[in-house]
C-alpha atoms as a PDB file:
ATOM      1  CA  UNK A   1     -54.305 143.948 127.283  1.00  0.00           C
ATOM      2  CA  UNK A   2     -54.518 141.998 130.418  1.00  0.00           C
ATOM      3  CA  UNK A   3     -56.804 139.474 131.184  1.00  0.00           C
ATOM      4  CA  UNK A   4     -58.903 138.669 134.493  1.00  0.00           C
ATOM      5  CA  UNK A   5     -60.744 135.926 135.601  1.00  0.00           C
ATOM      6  CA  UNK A   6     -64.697 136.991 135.999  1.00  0.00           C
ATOM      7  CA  UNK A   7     -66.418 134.806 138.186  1.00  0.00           C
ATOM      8  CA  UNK A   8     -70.771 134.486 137.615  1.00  0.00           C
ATOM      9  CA  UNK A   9     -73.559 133.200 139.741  1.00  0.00           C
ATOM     10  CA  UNK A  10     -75.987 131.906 137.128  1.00  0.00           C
ATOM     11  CA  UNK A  11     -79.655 132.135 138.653  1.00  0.00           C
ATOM     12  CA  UNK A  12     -80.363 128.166 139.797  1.00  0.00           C
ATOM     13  CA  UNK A  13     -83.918 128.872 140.693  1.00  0.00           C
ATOM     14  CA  UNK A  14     -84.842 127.797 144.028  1.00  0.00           C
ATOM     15  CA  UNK A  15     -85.548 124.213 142.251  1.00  0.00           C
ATOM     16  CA  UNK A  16     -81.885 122.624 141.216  1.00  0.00           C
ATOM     17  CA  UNK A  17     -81.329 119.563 143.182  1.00  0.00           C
ATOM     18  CA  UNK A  18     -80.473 119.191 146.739  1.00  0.00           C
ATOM     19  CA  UNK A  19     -78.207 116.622 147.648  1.00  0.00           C
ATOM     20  CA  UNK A  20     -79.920 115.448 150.950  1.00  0.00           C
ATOM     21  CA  UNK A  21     -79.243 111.500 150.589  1.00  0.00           C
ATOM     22  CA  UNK A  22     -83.174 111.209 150.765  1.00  0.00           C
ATOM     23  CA  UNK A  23     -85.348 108.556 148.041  1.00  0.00           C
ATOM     24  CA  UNK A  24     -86.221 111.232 145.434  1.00  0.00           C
ATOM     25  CA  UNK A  25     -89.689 111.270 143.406  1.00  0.00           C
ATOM     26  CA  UNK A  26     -89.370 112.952 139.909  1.00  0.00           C
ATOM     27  CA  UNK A  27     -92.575 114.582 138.593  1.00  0.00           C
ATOM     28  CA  UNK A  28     -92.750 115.293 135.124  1.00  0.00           C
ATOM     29  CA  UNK A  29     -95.776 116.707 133.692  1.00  0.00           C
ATOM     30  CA  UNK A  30     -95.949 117.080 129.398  1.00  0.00           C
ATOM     31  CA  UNK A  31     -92.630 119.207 128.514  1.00  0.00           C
ATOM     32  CA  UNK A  32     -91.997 119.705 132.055  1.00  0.00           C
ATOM     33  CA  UNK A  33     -89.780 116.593 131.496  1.00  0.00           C
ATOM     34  CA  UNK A  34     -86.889 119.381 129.937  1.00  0.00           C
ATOM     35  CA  UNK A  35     -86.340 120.882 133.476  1.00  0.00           C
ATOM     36  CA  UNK A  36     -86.098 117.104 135.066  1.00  0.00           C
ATOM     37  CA  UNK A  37     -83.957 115.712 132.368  1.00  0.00           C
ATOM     38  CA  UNK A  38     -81.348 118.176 133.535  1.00  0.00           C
ATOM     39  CA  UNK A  39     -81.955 116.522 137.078  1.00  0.00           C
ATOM     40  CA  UNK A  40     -81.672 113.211 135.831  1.00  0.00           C
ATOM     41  CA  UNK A  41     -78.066 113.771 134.074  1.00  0.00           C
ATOM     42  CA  UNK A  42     -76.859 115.478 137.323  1.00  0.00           C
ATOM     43  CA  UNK A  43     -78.074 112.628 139.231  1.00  0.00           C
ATOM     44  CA  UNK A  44     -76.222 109.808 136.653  1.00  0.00           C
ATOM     45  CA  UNK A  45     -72.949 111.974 137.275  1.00  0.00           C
ATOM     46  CA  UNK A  46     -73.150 111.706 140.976  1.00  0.00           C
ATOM     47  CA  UNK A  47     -74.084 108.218 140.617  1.00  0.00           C
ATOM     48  CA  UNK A  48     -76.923 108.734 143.174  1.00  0.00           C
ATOM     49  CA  UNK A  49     -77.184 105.539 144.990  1.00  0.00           C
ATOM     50  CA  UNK A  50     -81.173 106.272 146.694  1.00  0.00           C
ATOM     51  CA  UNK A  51     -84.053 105.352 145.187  1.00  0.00           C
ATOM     52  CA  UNK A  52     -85.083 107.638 142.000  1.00  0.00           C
ATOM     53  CA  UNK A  53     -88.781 107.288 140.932  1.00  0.00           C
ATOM     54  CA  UNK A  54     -89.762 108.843 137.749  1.00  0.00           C
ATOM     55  CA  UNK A  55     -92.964 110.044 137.033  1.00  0.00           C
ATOM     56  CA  UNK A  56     -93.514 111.230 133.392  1.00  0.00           C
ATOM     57  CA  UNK A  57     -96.940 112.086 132.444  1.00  0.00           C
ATOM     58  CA  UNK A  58     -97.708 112.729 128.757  1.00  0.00           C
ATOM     59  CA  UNK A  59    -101.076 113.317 126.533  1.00  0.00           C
ATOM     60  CA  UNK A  60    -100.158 110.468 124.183  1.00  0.00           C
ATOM     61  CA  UNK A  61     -97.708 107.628 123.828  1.00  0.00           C
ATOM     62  CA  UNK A  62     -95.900 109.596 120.863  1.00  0.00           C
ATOM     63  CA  UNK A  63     -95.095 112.312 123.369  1.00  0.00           C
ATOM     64  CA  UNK A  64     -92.564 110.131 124.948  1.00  0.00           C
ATOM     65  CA  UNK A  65     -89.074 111.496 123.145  1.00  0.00           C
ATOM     66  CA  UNK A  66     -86.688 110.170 125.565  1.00  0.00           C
ATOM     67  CA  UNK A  67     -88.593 106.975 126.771  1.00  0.00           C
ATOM     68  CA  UNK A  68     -85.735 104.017 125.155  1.00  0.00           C
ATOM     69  CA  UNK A  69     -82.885 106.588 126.983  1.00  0.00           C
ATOM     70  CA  UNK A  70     -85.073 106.456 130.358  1.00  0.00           C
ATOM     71  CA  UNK A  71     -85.941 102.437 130.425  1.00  0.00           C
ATOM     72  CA  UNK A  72     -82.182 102.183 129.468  1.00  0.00           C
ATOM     73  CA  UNK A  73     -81.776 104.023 132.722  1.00  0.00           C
ATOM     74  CA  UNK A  74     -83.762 102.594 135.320  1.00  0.00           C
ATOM     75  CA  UNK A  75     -82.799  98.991 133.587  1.00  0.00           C
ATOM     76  CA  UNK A  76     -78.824  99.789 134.206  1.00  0.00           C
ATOM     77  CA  UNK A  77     -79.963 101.629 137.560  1.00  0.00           C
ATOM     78  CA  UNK A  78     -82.034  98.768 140.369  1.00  0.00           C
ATOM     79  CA  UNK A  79     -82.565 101.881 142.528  1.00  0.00           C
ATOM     80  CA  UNK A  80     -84.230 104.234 139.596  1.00  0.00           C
ATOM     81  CA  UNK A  81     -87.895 103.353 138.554  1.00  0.00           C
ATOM     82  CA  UNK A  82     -89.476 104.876 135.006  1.00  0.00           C
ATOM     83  CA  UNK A  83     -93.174 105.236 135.420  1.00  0.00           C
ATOM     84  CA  UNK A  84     -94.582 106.641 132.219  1.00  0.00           C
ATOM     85  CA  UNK A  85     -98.061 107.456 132.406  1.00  0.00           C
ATOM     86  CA  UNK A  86    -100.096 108.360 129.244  1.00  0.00           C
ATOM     87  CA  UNK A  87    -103.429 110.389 129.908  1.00  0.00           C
ATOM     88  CA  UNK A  88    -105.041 109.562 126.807  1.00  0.00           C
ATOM     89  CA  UNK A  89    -105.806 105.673 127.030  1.00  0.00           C
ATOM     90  CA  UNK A  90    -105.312 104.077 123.730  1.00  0.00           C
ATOM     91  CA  UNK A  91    -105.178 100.299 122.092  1.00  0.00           C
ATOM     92  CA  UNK A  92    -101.550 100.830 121.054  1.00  0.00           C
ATOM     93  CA  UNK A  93     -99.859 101.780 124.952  1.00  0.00           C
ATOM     94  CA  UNK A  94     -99.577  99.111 127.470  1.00  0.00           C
ATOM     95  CA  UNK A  95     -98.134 101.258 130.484  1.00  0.00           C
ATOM     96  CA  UNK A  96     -99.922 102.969 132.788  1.00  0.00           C
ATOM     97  CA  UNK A  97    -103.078 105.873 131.487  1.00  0.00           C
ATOM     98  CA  UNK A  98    -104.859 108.651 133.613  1.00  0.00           C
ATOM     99  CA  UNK A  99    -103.763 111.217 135.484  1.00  0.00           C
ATOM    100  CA  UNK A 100    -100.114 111.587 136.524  1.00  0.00           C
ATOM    101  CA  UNK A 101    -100.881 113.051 139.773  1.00  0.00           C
ATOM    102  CA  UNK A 102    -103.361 109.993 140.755  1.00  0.00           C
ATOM    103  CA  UNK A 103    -101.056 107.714 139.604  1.00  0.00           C
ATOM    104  CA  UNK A 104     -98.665 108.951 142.148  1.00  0.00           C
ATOM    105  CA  UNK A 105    -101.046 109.273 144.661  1.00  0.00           C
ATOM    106  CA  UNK A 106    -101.230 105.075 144.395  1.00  0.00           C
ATOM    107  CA  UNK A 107     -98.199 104.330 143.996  1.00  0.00           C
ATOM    108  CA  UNK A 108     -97.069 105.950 147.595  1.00  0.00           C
ATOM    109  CA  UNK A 109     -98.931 106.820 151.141  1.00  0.00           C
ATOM    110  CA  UNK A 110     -96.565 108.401 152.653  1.00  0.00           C
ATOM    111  CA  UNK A 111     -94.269 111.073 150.916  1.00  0.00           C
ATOM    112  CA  UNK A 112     -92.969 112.076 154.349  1.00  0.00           C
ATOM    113  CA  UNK A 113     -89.635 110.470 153.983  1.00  0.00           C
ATOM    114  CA  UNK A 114     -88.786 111.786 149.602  1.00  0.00           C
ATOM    115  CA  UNK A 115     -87.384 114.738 148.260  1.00  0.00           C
ATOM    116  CA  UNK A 116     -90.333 115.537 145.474  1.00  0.00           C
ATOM    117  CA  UNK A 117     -89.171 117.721 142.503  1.00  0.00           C
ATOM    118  CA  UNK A 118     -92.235 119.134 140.330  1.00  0.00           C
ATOM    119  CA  UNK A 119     -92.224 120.338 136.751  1.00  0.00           C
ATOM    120  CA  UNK A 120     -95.175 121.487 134.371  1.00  0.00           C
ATOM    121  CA  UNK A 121     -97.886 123.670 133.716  1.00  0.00           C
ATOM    122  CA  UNK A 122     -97.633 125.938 136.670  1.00  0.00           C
ATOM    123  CA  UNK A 123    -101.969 125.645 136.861  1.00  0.00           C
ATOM    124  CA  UNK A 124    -101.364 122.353 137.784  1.00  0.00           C
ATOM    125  CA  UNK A 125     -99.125 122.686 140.681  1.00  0.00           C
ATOM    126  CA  UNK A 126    -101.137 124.461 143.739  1.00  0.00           C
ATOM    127  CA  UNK A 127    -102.990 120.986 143.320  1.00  0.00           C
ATOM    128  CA  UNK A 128    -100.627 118.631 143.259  1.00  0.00           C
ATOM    129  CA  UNK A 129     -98.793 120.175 145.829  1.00  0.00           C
ATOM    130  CA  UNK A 130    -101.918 120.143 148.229  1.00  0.00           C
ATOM    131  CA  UNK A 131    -102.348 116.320 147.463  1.00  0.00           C
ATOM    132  CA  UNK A 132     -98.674 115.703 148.156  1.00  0.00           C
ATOM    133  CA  UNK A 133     -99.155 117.208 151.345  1.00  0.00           C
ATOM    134  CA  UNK A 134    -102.083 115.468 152.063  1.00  0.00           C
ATOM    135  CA  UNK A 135    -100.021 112.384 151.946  1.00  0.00           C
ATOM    136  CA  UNK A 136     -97.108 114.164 154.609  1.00  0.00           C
ATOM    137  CA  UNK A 137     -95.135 115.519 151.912  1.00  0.00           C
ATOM    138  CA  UNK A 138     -92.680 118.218 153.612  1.00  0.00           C
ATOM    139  CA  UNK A 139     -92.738 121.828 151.812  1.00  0.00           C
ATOM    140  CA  UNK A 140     -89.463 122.121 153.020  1.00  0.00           C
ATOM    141  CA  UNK A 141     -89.088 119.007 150.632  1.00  0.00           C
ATOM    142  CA  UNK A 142     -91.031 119.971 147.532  1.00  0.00           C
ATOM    143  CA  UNK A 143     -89.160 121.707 144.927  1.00  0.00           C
ATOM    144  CA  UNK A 144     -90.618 123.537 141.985  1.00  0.00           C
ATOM    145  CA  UNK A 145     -89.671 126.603 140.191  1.00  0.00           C
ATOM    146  CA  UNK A 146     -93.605 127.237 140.131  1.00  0.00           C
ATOM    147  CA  UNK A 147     -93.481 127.757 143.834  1.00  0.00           C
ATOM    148  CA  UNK A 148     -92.747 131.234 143.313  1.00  0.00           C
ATOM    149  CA  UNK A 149     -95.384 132.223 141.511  1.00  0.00           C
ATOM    150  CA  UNK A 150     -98.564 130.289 143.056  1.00  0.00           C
END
């Protein structure tokens, strides 16, 4: 029997990261965090040297599953920033509460210049989307596998 080599093109999505050299901003919203954890490792292999700010918005602090890994991270990493945000304010967190996408919205006014990668509920991204570009976002910029379908 002989053998051949088979070569595949594995579907990517339109959302897989872009190596552009631009500041990236990492939106996680509940278990959206699966799709930018695989972001996150291919960004520690490349040992991306622009600024990485992570966004990961959860219901409560318990939600967190990867949050020692991720302060780890950004504490090894001066260019990579961990902003956890917990919607559900309670006695026992100490980090940021409300909304993830209003947290954002603070944090930056001008999105003009980042490379903005979005994963969640898809419900909640024609919103955010419209905010980011409210705030010169680029479309051309703003990845999301949710794209497609809103």
């Amino acid at each position: 029997m002989e053998h051949k080599d088979v070569q595949a093109k594995i579907g990517l999505g339109n959302a897989y990261f872009k190596q552009s050299g631009r500041p990236v901003i990492l939106f996680a919203a509940g278990t959206g965090f699966g799709y930018i954890k695989s972001i996150i490792t291919h960004l520690q292999e490349l040992d991306y040297q622009k600024d990485v700010y992570l966004y990961w918005g959860v219901r409560c602090a318990e939600d967190f599953y990867e949050y020692d890994q991720l302060c780890a991270w950004a504490q090894e990493n001066t260019q990579v920033n961990f902003i956890p945000v917990v919607k559900e304010d309670n006695e026992s967190w100490e980090g940021r509460t409300g909304s993830l996408v209003d947290n954002i919205l603070y944090d930056f006014d001008d999105f003009s210049e980042f490379d903005i990668y979005l994963a969640g509920r898809f419900d909640l991204m024609p919103s955010t989307r419209a905010a980011f570009i409210d705030k010169g976002a680029c479309l051309e910029h703003m990845y999301s596998d949710a794209f497609d379908y809103i």
